[in-house]
N, C-alpha and C. Protein backbone atom coordinates (compact mmCIF):
# COMPACT_ATOMS: atom_id res chain seq x y z
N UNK A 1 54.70 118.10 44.16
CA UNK A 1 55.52 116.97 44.52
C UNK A 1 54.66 115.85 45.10
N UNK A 2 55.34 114.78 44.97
CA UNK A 2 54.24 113.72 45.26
C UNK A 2 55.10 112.19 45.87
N UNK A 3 54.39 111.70 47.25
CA UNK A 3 55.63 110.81 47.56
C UNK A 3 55.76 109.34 46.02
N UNK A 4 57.27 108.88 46.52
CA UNK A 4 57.18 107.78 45.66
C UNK A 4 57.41 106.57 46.53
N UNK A 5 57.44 106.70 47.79
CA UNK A 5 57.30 105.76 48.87
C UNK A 5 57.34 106.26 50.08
N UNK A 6 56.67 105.72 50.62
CA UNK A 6 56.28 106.12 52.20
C UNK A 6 56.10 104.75 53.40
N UNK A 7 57.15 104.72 54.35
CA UNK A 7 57.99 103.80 55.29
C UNK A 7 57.46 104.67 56.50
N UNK A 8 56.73 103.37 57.60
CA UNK A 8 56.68 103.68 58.82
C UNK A 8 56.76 102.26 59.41
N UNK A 9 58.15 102.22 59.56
CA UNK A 9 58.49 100.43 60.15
C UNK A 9 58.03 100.63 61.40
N UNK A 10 56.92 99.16 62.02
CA UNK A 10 56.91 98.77 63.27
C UNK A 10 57.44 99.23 64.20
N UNK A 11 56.83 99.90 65.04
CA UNK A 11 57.77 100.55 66.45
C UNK A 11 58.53 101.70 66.49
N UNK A 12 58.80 102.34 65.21
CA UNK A 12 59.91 103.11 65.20
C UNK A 12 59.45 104.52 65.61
N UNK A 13 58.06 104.83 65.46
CA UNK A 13 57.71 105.93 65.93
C UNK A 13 58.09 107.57 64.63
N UNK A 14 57.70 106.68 63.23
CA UNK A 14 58.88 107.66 62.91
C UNK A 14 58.22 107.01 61.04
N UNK A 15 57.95 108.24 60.57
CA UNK A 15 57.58 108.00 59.08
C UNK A 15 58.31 108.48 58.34
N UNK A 16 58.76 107.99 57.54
CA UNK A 16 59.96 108.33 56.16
C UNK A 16 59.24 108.20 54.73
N UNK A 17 59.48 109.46 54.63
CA UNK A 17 58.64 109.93 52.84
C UNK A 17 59.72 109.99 52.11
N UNK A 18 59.93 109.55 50.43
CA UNK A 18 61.08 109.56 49.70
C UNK A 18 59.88 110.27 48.72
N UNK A 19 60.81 111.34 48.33
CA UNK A 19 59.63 111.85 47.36
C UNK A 19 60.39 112.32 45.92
N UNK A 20 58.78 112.35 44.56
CA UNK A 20 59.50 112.51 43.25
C UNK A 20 60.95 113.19 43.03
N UNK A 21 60.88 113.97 43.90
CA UNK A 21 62.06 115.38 43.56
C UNK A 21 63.51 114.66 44.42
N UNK A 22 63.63 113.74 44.54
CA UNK A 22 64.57 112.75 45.11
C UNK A 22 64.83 112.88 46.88
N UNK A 23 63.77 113.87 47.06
CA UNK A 23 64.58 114.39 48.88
C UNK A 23 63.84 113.32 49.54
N UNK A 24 63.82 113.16 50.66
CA UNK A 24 63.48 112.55 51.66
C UNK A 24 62.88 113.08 52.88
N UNK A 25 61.57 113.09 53.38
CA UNK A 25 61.70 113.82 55.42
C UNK A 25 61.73 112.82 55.59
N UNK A 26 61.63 113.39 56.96
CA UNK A 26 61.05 112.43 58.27
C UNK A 26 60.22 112.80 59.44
N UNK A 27 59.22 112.35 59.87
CA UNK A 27 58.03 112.75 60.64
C UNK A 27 57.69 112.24 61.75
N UNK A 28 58.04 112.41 62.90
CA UNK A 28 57.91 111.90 64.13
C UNK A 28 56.30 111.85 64.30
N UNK A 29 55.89 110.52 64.57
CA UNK A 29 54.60 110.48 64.70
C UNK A 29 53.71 111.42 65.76
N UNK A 30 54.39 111.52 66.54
CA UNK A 30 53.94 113.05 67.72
C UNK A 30 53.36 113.98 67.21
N UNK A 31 54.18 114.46 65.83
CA UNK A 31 54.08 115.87 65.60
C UNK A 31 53.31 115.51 64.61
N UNK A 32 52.87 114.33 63.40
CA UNK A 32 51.88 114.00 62.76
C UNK A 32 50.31 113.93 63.47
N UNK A 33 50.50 113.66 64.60
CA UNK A 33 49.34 113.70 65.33
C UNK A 33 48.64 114.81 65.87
N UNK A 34 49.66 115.58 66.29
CA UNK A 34 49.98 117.14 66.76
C UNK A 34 49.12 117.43 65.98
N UNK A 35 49.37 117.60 64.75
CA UNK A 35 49.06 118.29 63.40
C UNK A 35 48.07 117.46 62.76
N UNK A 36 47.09 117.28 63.21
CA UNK A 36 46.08 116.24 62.51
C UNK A 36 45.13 117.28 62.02
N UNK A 37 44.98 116.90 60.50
CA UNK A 37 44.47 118.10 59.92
C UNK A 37 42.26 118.27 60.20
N UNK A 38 42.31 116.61 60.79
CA UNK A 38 41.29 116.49 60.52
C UNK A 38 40.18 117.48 61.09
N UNK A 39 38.53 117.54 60.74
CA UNK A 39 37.58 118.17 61.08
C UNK A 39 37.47 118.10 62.45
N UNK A 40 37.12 117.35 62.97
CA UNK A 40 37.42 116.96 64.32
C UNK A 40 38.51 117.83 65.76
N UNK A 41 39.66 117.66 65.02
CA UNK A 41 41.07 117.80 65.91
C UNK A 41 40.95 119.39 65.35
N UNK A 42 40.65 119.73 64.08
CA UNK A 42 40.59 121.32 63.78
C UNK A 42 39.74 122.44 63.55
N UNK A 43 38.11 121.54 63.34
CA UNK A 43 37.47 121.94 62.62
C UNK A 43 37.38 122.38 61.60
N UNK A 44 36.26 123.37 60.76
CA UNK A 44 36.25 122.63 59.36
C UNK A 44 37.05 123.91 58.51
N UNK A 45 37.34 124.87 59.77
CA UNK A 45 38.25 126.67 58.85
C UNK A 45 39.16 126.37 59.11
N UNK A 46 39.84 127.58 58.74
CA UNK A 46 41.00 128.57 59.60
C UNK A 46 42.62 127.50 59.64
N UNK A 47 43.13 127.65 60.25
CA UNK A 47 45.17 127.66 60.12
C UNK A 47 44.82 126.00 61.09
N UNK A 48 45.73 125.27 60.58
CA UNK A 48 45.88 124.28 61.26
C UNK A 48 46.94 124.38 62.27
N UNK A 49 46.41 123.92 63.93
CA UNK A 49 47.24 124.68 65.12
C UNK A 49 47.36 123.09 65.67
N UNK A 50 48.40 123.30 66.95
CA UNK A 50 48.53 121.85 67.35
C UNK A 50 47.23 121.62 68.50
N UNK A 51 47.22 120.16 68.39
CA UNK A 51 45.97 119.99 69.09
C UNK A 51 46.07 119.94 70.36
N UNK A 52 45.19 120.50 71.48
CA UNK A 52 45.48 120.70 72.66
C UNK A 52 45.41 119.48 73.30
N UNK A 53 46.29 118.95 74.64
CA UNK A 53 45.69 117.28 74.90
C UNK A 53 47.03 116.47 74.59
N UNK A 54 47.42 116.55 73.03
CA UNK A 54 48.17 115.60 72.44
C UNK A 54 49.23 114.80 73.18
N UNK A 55 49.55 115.84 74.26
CA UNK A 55 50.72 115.56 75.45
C UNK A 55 49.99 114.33 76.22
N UNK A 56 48.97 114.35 76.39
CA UNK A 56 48.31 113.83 77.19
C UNK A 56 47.82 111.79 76.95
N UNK A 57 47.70 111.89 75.51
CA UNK A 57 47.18 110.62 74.92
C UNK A 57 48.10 109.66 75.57
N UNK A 58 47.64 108.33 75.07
CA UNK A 58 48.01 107.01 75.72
C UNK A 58 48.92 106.63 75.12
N UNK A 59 49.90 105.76 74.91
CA UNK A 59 50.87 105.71 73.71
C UNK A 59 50.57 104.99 72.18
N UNK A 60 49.34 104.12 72.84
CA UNK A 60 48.94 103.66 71.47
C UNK A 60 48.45 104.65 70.29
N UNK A 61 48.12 105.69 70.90
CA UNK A 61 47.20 106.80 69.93
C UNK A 61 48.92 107.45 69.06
N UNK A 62 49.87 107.30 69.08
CA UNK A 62 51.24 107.06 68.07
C UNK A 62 51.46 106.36 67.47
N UNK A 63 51.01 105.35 67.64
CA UNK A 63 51.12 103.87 66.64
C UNK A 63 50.38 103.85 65.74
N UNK A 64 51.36 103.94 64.65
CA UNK A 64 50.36 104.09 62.95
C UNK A 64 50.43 103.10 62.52
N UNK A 65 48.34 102.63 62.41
CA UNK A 65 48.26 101.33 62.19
C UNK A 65 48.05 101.18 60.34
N UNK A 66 47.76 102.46 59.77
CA UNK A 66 47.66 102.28 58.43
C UNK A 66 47.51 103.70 57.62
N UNK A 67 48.28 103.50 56.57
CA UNK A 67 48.40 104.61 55.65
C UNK A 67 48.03 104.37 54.47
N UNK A 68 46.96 105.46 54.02
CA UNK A 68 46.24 105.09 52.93
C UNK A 68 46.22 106.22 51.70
N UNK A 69 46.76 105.72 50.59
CA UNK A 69 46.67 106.83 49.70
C UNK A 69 44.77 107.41 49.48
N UNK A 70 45.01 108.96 49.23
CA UNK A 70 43.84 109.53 49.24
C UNK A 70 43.47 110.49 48.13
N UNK A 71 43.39 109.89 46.87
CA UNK A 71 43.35 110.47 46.06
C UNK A 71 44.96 111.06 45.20
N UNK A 72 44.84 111.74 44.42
CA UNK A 72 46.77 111.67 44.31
C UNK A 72 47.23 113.31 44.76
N UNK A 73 46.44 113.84 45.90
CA UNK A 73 47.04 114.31 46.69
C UNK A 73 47.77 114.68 47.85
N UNK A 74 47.22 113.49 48.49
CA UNK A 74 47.29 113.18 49.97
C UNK A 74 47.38 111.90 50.92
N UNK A 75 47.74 111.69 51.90
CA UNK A 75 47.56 110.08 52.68
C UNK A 75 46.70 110.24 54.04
N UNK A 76 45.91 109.17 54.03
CA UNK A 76 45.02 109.63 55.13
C UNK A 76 46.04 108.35 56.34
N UNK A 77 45.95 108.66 57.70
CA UNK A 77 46.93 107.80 58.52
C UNK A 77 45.84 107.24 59.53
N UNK A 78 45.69 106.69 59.99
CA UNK A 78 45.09 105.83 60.92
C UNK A 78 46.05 105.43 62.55
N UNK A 79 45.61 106.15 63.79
CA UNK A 79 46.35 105.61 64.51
C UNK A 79 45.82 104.57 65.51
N UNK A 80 46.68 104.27 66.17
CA UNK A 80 46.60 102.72 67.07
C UNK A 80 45.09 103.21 67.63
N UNK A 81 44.82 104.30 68.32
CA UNK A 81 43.52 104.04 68.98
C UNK A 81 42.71 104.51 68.46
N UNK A 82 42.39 104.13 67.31
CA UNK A 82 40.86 104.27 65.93
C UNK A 82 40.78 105.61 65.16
N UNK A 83 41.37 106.63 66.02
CA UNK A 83 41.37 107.49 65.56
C UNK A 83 42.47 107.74 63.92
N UNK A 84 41.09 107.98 63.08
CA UNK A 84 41.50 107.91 61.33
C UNK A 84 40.86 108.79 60.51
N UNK A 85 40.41 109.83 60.96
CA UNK A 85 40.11 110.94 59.97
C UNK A 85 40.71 111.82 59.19
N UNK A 86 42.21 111.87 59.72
CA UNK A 86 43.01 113.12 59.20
C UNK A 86 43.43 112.75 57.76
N UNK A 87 43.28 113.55 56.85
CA UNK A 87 43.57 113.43 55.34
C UNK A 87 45.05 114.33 55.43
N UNK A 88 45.85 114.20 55.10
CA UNK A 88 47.16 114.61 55.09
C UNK A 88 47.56 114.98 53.85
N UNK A 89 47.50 116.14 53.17
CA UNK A 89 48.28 116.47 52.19
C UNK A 89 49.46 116.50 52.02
N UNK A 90 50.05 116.42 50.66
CA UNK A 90 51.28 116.23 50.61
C UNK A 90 52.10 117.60 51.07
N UNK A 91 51.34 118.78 50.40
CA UNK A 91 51.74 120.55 50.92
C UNK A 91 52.07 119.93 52.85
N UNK A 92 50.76 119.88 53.59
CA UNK A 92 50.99 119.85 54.65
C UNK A 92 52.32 118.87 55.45
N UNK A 93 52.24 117.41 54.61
CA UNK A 93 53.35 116.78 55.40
C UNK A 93 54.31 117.61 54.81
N UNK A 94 55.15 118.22 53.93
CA UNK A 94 56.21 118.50 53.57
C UNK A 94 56.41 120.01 54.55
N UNK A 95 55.49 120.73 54.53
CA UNK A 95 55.19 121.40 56.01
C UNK A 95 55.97 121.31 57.23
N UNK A 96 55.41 120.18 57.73
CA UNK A 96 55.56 119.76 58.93
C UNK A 96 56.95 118.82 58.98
N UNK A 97 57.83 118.05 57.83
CA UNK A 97 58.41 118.15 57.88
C UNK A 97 60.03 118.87 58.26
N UNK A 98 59.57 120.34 58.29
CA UNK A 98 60.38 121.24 58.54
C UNK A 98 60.61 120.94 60.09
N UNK A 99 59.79 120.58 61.16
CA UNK A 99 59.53 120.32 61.95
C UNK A 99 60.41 119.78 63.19
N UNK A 100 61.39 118.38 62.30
CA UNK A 100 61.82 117.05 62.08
C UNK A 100 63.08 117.62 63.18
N UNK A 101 63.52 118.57 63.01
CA UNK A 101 64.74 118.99 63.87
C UNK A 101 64.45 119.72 65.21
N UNK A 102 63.38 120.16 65.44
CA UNK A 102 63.03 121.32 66.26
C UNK A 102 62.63 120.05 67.75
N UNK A 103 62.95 120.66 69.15
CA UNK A 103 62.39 120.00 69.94
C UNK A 103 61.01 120.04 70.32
N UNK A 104 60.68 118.82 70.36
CA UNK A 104 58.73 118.44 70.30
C UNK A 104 58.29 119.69 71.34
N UNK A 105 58.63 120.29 72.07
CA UNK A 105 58.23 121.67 73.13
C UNK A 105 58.15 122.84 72.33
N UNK A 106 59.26 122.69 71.49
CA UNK A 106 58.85 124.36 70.31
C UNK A 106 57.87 123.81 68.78
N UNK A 107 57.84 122.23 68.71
CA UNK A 107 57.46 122.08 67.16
C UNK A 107 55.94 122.23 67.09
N UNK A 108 55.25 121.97 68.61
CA UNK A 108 53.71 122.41 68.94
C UNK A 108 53.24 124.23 69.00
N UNK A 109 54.31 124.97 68.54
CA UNK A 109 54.17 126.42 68.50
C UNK A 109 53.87 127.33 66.93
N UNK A 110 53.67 126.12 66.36
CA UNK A 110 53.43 126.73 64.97
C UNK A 110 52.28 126.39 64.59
N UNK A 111 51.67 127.05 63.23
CA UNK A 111 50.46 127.28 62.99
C UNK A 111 50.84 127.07 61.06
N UNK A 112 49.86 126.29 60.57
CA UNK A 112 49.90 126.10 58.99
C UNK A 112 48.65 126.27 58.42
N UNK A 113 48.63 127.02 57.62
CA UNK A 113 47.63 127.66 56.94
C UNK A 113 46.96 126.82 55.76
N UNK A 114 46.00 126.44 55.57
CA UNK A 114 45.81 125.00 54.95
C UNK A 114 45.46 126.10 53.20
């Protein structure tokens, strides 16, 4: 599956994927960040876990300043405070999508196996 548009209006805190297969998520930027797949936030093995800290950041580090297609598997996201390494697959956002309902205290308790 593969998005056919991807919406993160100004301020809203909040990314909306419409994808081929007609469904739709939605991704609270928290838990996109949470879940930053990158080398860095995960290193380079093993299950992608939430990042320790995340509670902690400033609020700009939520503010998604740019989303970039990455090949035609994935979107890499860029947030407010420079931090832009995470390559985001489409498997993984649709993932973490599941997410979307759960309160941000239980949605940092899961683990995705890349």
């Amino acid at each position: 599956m593969e998005p056919v548009e991807v919406r993160a209006p100004e301020g809203a805190r909040l990314l909306e994927i419409v994808w081929d297969d007609d469904s739709t998520t939605f991704h609270r930027h928290h838990v996109l960040r949470g879940y930053c797949p990158c080398a860095v936030c995960q290193g380079h093995e093993g299950p992608v876990r939430w990042v320790e800290g995340t509670e902690s950041l400033p609020d700009e580090a939520f503010v998604l300043r740019t989303i970039e297609p990455t090949g035609s598997y994935a979107i890499r996201l860029e947030w407010g405070d420079g931090h832009g390494s995470g390559i985001y697959t489409f498997d993984h956002l649709r993932a973490l999508a599941d997410l979307f309902d759960e309160p941000e205290s239980e949605a940092a308790g899961h683990v995705f196996h890349r």
